[in-house]
N, C-alpha and C. Protein backbone atom coordinates (compact mmCIF):
# COMPACT_ATOMS: atom_id res chain seq x y z
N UNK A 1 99.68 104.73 304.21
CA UNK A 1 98.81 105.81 304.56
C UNK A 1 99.16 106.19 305.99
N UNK A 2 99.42 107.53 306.00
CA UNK A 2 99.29 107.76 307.82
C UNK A 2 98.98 109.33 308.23
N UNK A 3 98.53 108.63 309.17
CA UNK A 3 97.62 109.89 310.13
C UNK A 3 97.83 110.52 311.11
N UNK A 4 98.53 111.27 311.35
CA UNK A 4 99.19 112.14 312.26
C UNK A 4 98.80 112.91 313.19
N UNK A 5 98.87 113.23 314.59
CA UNK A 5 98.11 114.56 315.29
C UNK A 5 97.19 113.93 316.18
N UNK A 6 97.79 112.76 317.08
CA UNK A 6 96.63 112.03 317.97
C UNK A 6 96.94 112.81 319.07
N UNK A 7 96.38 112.03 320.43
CA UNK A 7 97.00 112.63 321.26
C UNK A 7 97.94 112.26 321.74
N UNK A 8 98.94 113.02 323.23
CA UNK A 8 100.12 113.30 323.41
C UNK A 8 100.30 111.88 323.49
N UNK A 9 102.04 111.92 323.12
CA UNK A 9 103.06 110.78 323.20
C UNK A 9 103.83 111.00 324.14
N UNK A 10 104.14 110.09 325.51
CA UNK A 10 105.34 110.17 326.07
C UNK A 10 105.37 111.71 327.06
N UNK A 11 106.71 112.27 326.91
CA UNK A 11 107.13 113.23 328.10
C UNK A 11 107.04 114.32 327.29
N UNK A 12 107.62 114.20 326.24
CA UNK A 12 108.45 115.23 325.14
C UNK A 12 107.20 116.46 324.90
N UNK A 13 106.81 117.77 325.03
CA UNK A 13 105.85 118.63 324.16
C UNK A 13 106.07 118.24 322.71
N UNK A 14 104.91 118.54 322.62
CA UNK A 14 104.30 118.79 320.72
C UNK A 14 104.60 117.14 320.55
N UNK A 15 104.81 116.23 320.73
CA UNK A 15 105.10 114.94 320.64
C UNK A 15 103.74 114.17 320.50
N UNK A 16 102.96 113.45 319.29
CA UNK A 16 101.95 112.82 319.75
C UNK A 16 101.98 111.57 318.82
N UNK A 17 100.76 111.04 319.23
CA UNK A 17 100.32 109.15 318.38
C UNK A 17 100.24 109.67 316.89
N UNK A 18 100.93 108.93 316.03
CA UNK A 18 100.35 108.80 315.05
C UNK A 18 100.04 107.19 314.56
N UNK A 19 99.06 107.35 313.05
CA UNK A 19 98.89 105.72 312.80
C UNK A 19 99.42 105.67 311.80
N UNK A 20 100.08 104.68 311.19
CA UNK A 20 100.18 104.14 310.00
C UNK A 20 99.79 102.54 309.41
N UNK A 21 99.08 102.76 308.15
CA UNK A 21 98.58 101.68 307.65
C UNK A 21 98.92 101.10 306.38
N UNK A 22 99.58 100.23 306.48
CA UNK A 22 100.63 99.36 305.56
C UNK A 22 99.47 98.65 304.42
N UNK A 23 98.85 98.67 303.46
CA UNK A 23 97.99 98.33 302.41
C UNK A 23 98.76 97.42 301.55
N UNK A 24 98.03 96.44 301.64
CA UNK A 24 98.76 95.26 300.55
C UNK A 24 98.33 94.35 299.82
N UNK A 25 98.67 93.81 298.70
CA UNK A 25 97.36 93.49 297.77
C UNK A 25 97.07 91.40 298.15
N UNK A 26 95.89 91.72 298.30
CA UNK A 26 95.35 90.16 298.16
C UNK A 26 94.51 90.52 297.63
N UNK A 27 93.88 89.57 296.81
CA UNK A 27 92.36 89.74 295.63
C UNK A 27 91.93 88.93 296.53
N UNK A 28 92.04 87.74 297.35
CA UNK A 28 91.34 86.80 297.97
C UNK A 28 90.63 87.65 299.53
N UNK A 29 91.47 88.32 299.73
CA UNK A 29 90.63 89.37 300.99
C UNK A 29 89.44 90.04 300.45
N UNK A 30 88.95 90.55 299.12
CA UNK A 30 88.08 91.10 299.06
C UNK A 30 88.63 92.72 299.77
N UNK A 31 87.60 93.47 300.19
CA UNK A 31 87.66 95.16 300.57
C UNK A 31 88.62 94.33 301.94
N UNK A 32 88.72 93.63 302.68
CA UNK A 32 89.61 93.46 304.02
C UNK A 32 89.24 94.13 305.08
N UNK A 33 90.24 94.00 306.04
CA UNK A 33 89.61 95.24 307.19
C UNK A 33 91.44 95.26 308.36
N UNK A 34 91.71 96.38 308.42
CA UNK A 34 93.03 96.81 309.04
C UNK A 34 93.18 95.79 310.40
N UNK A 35 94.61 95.37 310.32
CA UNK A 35 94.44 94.45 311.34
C UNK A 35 96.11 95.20 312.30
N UNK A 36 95.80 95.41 313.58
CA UNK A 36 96.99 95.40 314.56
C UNK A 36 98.21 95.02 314.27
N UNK A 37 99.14 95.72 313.89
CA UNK A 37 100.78 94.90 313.70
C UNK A 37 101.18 95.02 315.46
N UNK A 38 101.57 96.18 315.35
CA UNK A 38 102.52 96.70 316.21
C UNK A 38 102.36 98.32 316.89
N UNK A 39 103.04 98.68 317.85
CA UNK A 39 103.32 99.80 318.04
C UNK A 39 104.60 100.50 318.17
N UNK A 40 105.47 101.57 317.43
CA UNK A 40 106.50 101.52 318.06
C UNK A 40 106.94 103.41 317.67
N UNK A 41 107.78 103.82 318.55
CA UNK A 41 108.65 104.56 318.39
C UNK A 41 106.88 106.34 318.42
N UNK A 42 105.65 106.18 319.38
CA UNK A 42 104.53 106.83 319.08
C UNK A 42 103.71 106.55 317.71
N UNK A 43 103.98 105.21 317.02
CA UNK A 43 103.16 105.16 315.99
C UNK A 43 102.53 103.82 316.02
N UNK A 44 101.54 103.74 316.18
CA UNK A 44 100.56 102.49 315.43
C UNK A 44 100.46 101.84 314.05
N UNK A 45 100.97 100.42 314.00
CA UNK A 45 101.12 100.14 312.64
C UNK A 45 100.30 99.09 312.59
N UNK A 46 99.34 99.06 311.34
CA UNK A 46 98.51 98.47 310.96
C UNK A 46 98.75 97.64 309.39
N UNK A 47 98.32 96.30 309.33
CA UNK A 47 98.42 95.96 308.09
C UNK A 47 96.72 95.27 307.84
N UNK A 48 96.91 96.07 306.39
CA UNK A 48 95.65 96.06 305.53
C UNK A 48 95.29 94.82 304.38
N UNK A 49 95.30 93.65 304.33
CA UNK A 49 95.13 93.18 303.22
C UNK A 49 93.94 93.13 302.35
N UNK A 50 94.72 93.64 301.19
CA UNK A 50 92.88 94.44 300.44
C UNK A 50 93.62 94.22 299.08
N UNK A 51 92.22 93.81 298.22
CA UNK A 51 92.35 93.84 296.38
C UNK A 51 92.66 95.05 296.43
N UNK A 52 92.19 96.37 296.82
CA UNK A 52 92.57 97.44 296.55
C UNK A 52 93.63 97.58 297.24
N UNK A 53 94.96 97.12 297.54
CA UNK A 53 96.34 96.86 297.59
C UNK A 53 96.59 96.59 296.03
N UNK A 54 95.86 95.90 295.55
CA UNK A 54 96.83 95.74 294.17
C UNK A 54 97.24 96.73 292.59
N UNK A 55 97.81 96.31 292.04
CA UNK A 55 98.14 97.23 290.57
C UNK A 55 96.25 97.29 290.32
N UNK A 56 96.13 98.54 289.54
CA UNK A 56 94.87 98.53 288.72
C UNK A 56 95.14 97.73 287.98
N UNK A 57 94.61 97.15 286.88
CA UNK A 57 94.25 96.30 285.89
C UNK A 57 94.17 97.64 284.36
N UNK A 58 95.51 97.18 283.41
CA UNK A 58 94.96 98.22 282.21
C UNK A 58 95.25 97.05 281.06
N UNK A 59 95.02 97.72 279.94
CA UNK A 59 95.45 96.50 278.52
C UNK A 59 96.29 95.79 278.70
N UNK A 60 97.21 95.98 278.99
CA UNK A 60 98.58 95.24 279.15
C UNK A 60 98.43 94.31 280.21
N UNK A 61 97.57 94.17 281.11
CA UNK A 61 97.81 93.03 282.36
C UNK A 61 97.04 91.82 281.47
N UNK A 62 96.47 91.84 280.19
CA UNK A 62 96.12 90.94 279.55
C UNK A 62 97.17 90.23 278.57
N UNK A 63 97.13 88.64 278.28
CA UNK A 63 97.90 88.03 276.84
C UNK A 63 96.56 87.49 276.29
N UNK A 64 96.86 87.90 275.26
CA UNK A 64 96.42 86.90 274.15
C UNK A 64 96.52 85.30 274.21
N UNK A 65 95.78 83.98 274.49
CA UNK A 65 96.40 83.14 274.17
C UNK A 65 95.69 82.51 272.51
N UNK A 66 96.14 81.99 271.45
CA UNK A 66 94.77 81.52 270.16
C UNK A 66 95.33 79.62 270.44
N UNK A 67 93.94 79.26 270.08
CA UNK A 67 94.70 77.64 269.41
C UNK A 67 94.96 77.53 268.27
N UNK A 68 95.36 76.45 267.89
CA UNK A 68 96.42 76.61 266.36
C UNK A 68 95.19 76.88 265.35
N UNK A 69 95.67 77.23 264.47
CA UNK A 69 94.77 77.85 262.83
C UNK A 69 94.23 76.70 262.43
N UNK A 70 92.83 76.39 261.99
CA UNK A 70 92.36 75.28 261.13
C UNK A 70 91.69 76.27 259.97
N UNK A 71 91.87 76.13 259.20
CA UNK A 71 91.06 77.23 258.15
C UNK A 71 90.75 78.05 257.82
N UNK A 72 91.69 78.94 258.46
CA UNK A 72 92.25 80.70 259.05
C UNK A 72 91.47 80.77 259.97
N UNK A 73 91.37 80.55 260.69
CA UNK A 73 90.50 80.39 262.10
C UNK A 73 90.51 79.82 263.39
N UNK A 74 91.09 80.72 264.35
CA UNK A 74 91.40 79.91 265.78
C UNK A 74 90.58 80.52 266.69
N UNK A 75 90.02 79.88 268.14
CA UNK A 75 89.49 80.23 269.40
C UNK A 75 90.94 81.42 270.37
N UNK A 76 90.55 82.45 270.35
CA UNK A 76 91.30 83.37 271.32
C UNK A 76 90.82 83.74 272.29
N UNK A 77 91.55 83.37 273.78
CA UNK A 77 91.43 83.31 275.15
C UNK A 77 92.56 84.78 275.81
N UNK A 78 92.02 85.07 276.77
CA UNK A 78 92.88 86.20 277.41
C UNK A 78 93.22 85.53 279.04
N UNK A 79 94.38 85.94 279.26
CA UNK A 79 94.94 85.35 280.70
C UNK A 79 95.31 86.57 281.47
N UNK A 80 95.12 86.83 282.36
CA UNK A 80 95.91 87.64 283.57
C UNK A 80 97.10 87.72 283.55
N UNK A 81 97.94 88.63 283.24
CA UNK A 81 99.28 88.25 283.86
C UNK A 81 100.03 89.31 284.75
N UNK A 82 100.18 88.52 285.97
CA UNK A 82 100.15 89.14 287.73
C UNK A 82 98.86 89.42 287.87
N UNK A 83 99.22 90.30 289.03
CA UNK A 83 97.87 90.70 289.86
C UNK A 83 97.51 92.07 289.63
N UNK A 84 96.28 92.00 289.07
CA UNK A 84 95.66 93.54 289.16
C UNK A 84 93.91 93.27 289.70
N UNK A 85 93.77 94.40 289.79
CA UNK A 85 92.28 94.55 290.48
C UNK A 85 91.33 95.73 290.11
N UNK A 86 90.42 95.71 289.07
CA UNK A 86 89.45 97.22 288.83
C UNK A 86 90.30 97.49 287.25
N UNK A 87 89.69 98.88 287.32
CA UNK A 87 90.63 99.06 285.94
C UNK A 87 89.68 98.33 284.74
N UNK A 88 91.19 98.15 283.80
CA UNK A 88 90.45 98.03 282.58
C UNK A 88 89.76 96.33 282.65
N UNK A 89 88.69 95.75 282.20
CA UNK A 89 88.18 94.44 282.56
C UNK A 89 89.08 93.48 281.49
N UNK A 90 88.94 92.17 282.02
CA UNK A 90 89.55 91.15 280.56
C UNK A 90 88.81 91.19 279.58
N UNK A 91 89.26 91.10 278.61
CA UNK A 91 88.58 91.00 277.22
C UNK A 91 87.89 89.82 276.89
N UNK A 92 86.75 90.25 276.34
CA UNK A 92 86.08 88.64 276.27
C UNK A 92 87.02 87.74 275.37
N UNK A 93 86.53 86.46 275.61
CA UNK A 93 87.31 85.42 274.35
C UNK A 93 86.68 85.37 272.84
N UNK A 94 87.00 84.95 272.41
CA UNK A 94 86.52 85.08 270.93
C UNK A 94 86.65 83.68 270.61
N UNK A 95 85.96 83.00 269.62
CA UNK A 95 85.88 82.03 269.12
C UNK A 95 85.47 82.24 267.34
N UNK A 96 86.56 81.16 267.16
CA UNK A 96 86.62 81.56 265.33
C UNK A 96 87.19 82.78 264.79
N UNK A 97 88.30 83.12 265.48
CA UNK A 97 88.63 84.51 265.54
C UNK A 97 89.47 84.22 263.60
N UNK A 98 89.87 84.80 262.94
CA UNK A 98 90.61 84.86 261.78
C UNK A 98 91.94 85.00 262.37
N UNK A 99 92.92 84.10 261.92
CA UNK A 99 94.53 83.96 261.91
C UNK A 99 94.94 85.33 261.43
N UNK A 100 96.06 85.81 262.17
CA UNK A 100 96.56 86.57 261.81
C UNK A 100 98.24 86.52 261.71
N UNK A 101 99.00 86.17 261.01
CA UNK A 101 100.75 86.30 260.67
C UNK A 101 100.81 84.78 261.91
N UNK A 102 99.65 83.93 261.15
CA UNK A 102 99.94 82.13 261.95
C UNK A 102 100.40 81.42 260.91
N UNK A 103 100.82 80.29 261.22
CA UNK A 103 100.96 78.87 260.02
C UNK A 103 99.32 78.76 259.92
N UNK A 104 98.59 78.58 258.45
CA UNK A 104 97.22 78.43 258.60
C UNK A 104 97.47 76.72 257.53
N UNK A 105 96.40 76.59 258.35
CA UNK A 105 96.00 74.43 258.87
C UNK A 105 97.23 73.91 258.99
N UNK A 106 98.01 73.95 260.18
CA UNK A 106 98.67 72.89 260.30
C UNK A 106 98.09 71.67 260.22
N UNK A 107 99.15 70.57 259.53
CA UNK A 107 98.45 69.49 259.29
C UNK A 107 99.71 68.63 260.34
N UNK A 108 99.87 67.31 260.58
CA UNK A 108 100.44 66.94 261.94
C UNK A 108 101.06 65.81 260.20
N UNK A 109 102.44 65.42 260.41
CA UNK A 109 103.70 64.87 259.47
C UNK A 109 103.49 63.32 259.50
């Protein structure tokens, strides 16, 4: 993100501050708050660590995991996979879900 049109920079006319703010995803920061990098070349650089740095969250940031079939019937769990934040929510788990294209009752040899 950056913001352009501060006031004057240096010697040069029409020359002025601008900021820029580097946004980057941590879910563990919560909303965050802009922290001081650097300054260089008339620009202020700031880094942001914020959940809202990260991918949204849509169907696809979910897997499926089931446990094995006992009687056409397994417990199905959903996992994260990477980081997203907002967006679409995880899917609840299901329990006793019906097998679908599984080995149904494995039995152990």
């Amino acid at each position: 993100m950056m913001f352009e049109g501060g006031d004057a920079c240096g010697h040069t006319p029409g020359r002025t501050w601008s900021m820029q703010i580097h946004i980057q995803c941590d879910l563990a920061a919560g909303v965050g708050t802009p922290v001081a990098a650097h300054a260089e070349d008339c620009t202020y650089h700031f880094n942001w660590y914020s959940q809202h740095g990260c991918a949204v969250c849509t169907p696809d940031s979910y897997e499926a995991m089931g446990t094995v079939c006992v009687g056409g019937y397994h417990d199905v769990t959903h996992q994260r996979e990477g980081v997203c934040y907002g967006g679409t929510p995880k899917p609840d788990n299901v329990k006793n879900a019906p097998c679908h294209d599984q080995l149904q009752d494995v039995m152990p040899f």
